[in-house]
N, C-alpha and C. Protein backbone atom coordinates (compact mmCIF):
# COMPACT_ATOMS: atom_id res chain seq x y z
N UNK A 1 0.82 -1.19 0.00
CA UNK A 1 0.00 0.00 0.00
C UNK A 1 0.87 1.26 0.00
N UNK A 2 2.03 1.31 0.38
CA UNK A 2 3.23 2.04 1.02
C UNK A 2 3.42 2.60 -0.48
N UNK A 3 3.70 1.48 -1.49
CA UNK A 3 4.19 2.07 -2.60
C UNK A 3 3.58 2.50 -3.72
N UNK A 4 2.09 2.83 -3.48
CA UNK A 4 0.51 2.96 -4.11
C UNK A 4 0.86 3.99 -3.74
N UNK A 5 0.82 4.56 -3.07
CA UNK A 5 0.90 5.61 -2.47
C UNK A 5 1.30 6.47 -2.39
N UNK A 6 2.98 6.15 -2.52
CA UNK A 6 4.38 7.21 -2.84
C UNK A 6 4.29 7.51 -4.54
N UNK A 7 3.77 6.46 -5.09
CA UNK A 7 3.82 6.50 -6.36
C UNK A 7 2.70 7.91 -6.98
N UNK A 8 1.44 7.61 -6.26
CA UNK A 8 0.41 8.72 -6.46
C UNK A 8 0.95 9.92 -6.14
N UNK A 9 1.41 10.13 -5.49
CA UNK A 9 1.82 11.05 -4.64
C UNK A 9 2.79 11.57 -5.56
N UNK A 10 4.15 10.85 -6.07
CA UNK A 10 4.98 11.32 -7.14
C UNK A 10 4.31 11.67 -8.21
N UNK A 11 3.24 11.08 -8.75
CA UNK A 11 2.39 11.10 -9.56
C UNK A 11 1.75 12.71 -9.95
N UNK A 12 1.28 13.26 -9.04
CA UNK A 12 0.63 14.28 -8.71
C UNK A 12 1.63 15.22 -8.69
N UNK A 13 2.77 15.15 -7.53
CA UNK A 13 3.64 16.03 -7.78
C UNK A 13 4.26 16.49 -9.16
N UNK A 14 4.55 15.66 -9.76
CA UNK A 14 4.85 15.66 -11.25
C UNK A 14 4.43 16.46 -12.54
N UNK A 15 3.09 16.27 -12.05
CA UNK A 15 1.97 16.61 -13.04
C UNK A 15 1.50 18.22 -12.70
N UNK A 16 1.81 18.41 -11.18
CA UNK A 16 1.84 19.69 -10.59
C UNK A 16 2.60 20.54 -11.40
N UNK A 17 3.90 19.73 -10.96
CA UNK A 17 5.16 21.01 -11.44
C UNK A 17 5.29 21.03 -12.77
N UNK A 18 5.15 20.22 -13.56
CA UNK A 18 4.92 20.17 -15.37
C UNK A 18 3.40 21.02 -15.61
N UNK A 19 2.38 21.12 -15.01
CA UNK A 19 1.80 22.21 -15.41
C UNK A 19 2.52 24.13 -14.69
N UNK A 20 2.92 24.11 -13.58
CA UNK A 20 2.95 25.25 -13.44
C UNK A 20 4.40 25.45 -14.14
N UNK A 21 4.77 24.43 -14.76
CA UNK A 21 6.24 25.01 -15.83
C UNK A 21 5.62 25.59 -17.07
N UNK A 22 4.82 25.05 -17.59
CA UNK A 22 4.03 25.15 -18.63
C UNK A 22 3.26 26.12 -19.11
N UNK A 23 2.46 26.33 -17.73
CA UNK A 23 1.48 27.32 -17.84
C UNK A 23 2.00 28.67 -16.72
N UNK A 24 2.66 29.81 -17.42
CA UNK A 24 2.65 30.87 -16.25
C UNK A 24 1.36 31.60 -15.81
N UNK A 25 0.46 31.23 -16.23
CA UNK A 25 -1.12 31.65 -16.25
C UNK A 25 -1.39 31.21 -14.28
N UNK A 26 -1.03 29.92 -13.80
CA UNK A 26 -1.34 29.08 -12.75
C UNK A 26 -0.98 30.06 -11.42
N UNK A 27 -0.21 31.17 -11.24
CA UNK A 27 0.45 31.93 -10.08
C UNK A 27 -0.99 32.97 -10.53
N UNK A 28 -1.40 33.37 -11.29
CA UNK A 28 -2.47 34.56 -11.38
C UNK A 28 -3.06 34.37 -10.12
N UNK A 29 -3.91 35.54 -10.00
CA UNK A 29 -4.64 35.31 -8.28
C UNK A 29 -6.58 34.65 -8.41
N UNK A 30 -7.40 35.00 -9.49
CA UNK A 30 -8.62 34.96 -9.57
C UNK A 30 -8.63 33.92 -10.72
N UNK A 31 -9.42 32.97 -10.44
CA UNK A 31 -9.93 32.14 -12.09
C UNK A 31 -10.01 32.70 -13.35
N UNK A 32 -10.68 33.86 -13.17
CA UNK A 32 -11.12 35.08 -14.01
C UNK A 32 -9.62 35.46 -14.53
N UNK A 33 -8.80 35.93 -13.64
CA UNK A 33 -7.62 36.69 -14.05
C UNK A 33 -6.58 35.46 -14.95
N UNK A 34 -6.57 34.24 -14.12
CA UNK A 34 -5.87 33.16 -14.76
C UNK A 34 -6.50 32.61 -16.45
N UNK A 35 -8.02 33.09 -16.61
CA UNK A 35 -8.66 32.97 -17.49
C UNK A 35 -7.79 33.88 -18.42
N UNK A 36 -7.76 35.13 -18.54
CA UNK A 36 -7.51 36.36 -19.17
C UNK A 36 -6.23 35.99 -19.48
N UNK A 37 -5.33 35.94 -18.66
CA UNK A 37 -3.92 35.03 -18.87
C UNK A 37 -3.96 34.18 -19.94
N UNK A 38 -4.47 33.11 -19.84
CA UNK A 38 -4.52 31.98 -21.03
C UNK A 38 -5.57 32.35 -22.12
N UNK A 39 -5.74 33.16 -22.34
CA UNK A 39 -6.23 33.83 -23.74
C UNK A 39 -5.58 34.27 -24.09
N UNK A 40 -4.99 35.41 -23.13
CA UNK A 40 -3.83 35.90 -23.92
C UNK A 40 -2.21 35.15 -24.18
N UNK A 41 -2.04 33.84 -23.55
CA UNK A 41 -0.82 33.28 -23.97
C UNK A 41 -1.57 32.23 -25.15
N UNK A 42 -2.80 32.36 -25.22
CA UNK A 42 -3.17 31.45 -26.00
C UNK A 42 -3.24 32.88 -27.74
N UNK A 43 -3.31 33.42 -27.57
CA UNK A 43 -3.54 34.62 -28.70
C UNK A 43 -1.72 34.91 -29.58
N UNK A 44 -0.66 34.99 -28.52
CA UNK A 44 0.62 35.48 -28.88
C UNK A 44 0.87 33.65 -29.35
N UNK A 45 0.72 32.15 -29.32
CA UNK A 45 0.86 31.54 -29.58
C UNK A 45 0.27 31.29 -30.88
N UNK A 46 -1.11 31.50 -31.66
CA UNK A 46 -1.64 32.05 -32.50
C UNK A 46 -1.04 32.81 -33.27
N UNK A 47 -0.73 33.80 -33.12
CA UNK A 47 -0.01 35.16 -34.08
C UNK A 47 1.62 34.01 -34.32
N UNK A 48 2.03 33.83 -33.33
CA UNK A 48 3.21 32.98 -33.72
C UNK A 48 3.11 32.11 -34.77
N UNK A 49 2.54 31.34 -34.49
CA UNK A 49 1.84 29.77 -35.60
C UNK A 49 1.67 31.01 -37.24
N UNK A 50 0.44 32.27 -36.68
CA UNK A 50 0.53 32.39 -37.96
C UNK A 50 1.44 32.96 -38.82
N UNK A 51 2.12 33.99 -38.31
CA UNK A 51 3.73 33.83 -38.84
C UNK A 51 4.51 32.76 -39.78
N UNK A 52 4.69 31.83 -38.92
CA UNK A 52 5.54 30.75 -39.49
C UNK A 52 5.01 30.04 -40.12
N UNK A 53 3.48 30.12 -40.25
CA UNK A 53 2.76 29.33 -41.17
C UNK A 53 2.52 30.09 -42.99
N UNK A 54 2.78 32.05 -42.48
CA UNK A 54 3.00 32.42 -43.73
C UNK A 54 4.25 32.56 -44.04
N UNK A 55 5.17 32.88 -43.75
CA UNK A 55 6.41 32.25 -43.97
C UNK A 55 6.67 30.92 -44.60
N UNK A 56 6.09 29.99 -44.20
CA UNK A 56 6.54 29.07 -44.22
C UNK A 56 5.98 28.55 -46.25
N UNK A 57 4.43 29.20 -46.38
CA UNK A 57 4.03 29.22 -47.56
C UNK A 57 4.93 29.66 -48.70
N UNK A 58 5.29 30.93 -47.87
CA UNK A 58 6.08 32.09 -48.71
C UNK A 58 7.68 31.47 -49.40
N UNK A 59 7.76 30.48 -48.84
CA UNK A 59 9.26 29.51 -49.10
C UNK A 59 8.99 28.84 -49.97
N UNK A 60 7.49 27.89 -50.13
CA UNK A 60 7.36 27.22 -51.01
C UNK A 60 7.40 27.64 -52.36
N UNK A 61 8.05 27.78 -53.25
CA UNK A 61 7.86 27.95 -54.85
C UNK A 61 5.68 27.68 -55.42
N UNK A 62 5.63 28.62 -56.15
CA UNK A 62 4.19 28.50 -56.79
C UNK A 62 3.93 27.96 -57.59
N UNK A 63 5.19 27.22 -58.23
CA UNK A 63 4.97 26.67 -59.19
C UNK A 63 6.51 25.10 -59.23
N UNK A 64 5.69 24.63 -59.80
CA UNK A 64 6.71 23.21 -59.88
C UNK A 64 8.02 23.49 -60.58
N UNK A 65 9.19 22.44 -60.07
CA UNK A 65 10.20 23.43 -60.39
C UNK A 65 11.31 21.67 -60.10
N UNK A 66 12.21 21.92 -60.78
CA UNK A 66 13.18 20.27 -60.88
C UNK A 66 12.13 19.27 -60.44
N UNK A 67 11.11 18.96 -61.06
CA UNK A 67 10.40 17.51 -61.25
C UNK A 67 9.96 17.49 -59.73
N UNK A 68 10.04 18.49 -58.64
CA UNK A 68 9.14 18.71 -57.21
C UNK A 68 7.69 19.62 -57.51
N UNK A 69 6.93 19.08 -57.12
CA UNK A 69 5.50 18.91 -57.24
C UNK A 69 5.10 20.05 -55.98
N UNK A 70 5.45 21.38 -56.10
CA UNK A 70 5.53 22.64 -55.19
C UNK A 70 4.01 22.92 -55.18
N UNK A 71 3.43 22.72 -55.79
CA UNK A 71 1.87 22.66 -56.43
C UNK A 71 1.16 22.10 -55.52
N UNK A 72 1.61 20.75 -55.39
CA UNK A 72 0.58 19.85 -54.40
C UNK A 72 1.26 19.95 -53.39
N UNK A 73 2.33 20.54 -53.15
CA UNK A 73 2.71 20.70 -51.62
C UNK A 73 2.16 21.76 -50.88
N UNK A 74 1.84 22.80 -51.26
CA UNK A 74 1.32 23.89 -51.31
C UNK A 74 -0.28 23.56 -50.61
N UNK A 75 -0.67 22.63 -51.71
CA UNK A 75 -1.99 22.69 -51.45
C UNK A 75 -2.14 21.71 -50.08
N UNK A 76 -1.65 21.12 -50.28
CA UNK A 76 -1.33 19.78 -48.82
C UNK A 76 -1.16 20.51 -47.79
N UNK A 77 -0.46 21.57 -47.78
CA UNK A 77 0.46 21.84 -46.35
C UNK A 77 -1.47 22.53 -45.95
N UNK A 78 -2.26 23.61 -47.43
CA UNK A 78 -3.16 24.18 -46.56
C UNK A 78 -4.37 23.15 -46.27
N UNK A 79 -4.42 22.13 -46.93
CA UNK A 79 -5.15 20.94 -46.23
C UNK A 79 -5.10 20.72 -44.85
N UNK A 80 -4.09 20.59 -44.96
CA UNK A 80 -3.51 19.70 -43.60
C UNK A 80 -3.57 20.96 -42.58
N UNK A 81 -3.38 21.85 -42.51
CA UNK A 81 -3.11 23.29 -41.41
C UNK A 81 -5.14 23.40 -41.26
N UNK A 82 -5.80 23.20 -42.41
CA UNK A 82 -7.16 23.31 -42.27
C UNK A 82 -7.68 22.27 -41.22
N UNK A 83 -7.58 20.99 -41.50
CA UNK A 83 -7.34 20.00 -40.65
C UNK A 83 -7.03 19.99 -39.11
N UNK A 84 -5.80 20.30 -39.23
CA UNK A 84 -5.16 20.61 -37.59
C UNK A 84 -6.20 21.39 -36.61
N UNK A 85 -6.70 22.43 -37.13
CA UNK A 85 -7.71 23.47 -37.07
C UNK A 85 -8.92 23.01 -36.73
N UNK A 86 -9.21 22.39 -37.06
CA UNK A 86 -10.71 21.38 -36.96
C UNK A 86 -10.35 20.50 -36.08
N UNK A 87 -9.00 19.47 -35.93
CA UNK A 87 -8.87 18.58 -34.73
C UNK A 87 -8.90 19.33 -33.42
N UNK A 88 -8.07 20.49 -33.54
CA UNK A 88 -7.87 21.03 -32.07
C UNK A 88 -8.56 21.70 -31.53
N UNK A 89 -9.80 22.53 -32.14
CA UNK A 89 -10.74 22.95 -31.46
C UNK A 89 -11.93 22.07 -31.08
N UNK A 90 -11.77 20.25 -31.44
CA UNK A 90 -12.97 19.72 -30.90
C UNK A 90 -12.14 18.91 -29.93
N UNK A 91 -10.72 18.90 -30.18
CA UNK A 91 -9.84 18.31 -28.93
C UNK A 91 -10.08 19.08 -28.35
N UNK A 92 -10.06 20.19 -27.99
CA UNK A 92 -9.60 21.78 -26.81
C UNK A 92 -11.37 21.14 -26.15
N UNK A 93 -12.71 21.26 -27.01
CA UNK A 93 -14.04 21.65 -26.82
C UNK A 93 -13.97 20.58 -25.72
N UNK A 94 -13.44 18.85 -25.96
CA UNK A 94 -13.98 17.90 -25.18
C UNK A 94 -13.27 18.43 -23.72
N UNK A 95 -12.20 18.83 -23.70
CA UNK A 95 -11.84 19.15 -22.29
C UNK A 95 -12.10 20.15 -21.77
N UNK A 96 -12.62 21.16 -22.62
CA UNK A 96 -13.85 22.51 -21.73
C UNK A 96 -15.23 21.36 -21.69
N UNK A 97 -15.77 20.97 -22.30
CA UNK A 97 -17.42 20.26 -21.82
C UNK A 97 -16.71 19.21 -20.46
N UNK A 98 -16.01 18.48 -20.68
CA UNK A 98 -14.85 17.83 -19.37
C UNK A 98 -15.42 18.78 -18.33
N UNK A 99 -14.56 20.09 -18.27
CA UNK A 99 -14.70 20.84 -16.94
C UNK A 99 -15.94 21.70 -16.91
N UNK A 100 -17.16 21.67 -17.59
CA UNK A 100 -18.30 22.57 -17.85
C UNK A 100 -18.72 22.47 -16.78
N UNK A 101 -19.23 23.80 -16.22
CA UNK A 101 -19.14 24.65 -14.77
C UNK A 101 -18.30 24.31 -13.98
N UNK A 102 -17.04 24.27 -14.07
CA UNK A 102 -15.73 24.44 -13.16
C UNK A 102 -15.28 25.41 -13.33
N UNK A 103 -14.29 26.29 -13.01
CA UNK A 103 -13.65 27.50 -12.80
C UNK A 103 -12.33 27.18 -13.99
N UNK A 104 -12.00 25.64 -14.16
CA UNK A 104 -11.39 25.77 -15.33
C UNK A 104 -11.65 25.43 -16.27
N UNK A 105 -12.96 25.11 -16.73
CA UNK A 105 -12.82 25.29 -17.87
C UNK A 105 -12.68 26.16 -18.95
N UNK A 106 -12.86 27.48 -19.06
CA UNK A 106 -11.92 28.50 -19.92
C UNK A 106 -10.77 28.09 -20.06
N UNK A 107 -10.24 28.38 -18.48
CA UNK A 107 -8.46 27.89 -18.56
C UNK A 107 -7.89 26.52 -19.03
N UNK A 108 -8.89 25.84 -19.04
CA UNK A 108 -8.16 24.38 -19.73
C UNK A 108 -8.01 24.33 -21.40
N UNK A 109 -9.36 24.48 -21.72
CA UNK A 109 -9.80 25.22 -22.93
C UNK A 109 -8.83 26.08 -23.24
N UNK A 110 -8.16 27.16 -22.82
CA UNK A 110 -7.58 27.83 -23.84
C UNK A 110 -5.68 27.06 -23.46
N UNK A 111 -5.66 26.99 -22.70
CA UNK A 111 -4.08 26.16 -22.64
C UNK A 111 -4.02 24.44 -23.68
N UNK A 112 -5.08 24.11 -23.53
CA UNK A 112 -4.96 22.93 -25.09
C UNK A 112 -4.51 23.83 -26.04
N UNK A 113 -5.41 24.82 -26.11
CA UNK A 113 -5.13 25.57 -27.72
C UNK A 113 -4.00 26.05 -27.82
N UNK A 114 -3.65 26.53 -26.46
CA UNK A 114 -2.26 27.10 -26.64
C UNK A 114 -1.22 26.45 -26.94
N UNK A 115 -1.34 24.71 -26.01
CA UNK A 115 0.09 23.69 -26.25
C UNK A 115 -0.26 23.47 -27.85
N UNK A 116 -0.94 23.02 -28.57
CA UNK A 116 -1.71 22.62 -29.12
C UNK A 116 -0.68 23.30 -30.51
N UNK A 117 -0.59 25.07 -30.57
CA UNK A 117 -0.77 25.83 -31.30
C UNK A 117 0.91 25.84 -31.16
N UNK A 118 1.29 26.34 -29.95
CA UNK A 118 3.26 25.80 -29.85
C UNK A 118 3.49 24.95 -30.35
N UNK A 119 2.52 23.48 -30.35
CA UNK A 119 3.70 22.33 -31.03
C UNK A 119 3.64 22.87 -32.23
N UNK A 120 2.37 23.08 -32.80
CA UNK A 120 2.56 23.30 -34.58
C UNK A 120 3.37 24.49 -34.79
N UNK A 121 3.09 25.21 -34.16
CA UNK A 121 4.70 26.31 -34.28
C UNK A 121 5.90 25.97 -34.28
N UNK A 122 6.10 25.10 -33.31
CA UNK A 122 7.60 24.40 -33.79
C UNK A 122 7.89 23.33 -34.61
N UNK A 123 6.51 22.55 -34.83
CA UNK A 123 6.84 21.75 -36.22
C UNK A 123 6.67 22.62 -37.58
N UNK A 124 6.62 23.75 -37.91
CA UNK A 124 6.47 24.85 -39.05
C UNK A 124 7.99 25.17 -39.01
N UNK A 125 8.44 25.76 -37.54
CA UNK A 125 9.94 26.30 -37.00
C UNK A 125 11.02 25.14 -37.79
N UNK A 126 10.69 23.89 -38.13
CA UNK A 126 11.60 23.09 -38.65
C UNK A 126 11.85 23.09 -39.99
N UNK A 127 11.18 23.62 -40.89
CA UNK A 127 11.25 23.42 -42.06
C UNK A 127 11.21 25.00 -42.48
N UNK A 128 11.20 25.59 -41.71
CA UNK A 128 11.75 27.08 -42.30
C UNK A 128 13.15 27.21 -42.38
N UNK A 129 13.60 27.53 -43.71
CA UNK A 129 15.37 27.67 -43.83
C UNK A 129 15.46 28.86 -42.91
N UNK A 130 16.40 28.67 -42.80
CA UNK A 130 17.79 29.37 -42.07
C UNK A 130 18.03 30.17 -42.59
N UNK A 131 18.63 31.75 -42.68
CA UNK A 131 18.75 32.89 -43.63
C UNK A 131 20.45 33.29 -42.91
């Protein structure tokens, strides 16, 4: 039982300190205020993504070019970014209806969107050349 126990316990701790690394929103003082927080780290994560997502267009050639098919890559990448878009706001939705009337659900809700919106920012961040 001893080690049920320590384990939960590590468990929790863990999951503690990996969210308040994560989220600087968690030290705010009011739900409300921690709310306002994660909109707004959820908004500068947004503007980021979209950056590197026009950038990232702006690299691709418009037209096919040494037997690479810039054409359908083009159109793929905005498939797929349309896509992403549609997964993560009904991923983000199930864990706001999750906390519906809790104090976090805003805040959970908008920190999905936010991790959500960083990873694809840094998977865009990889395939942008280097200048």
């Amino acid at each position: 039982m001893k080690k049920t126990s320590l384990f939960a316990f590590l468990l929790i701790a863990a999951a503690a300190a990996h969210a308040h690394q994560v989220d600087g929103c968690l030290d705010k003082g009011s739900a409300q205020e921690i709310n306002a927080c994660a909109k707004v780290e959820y908004a500068k994560a947004r503007n980021q993504l979209k950056d590197r997502y026009q950038k990232l267009l702006a690299q691709i050639p418009k037209r096919n070019e040494d037997g690479i098919p810039y054409v359908a890559v083009r159109k793929q990448l905005k498939q797929a970014q349309q896509s992403w878009r549609e997964f993560i706001e009904q991923d983000c939705k199930t864990i706001a209806i999750y906390n519906t009337g809790s104090a976090l659900e805003g805040i959970e809700y908008y920190n999905c969107m936010r991790l959500h919106t960083e990873q694809r920012s840094s998977d865009f961040e990889r395939f942008l050349r280097k200048k």
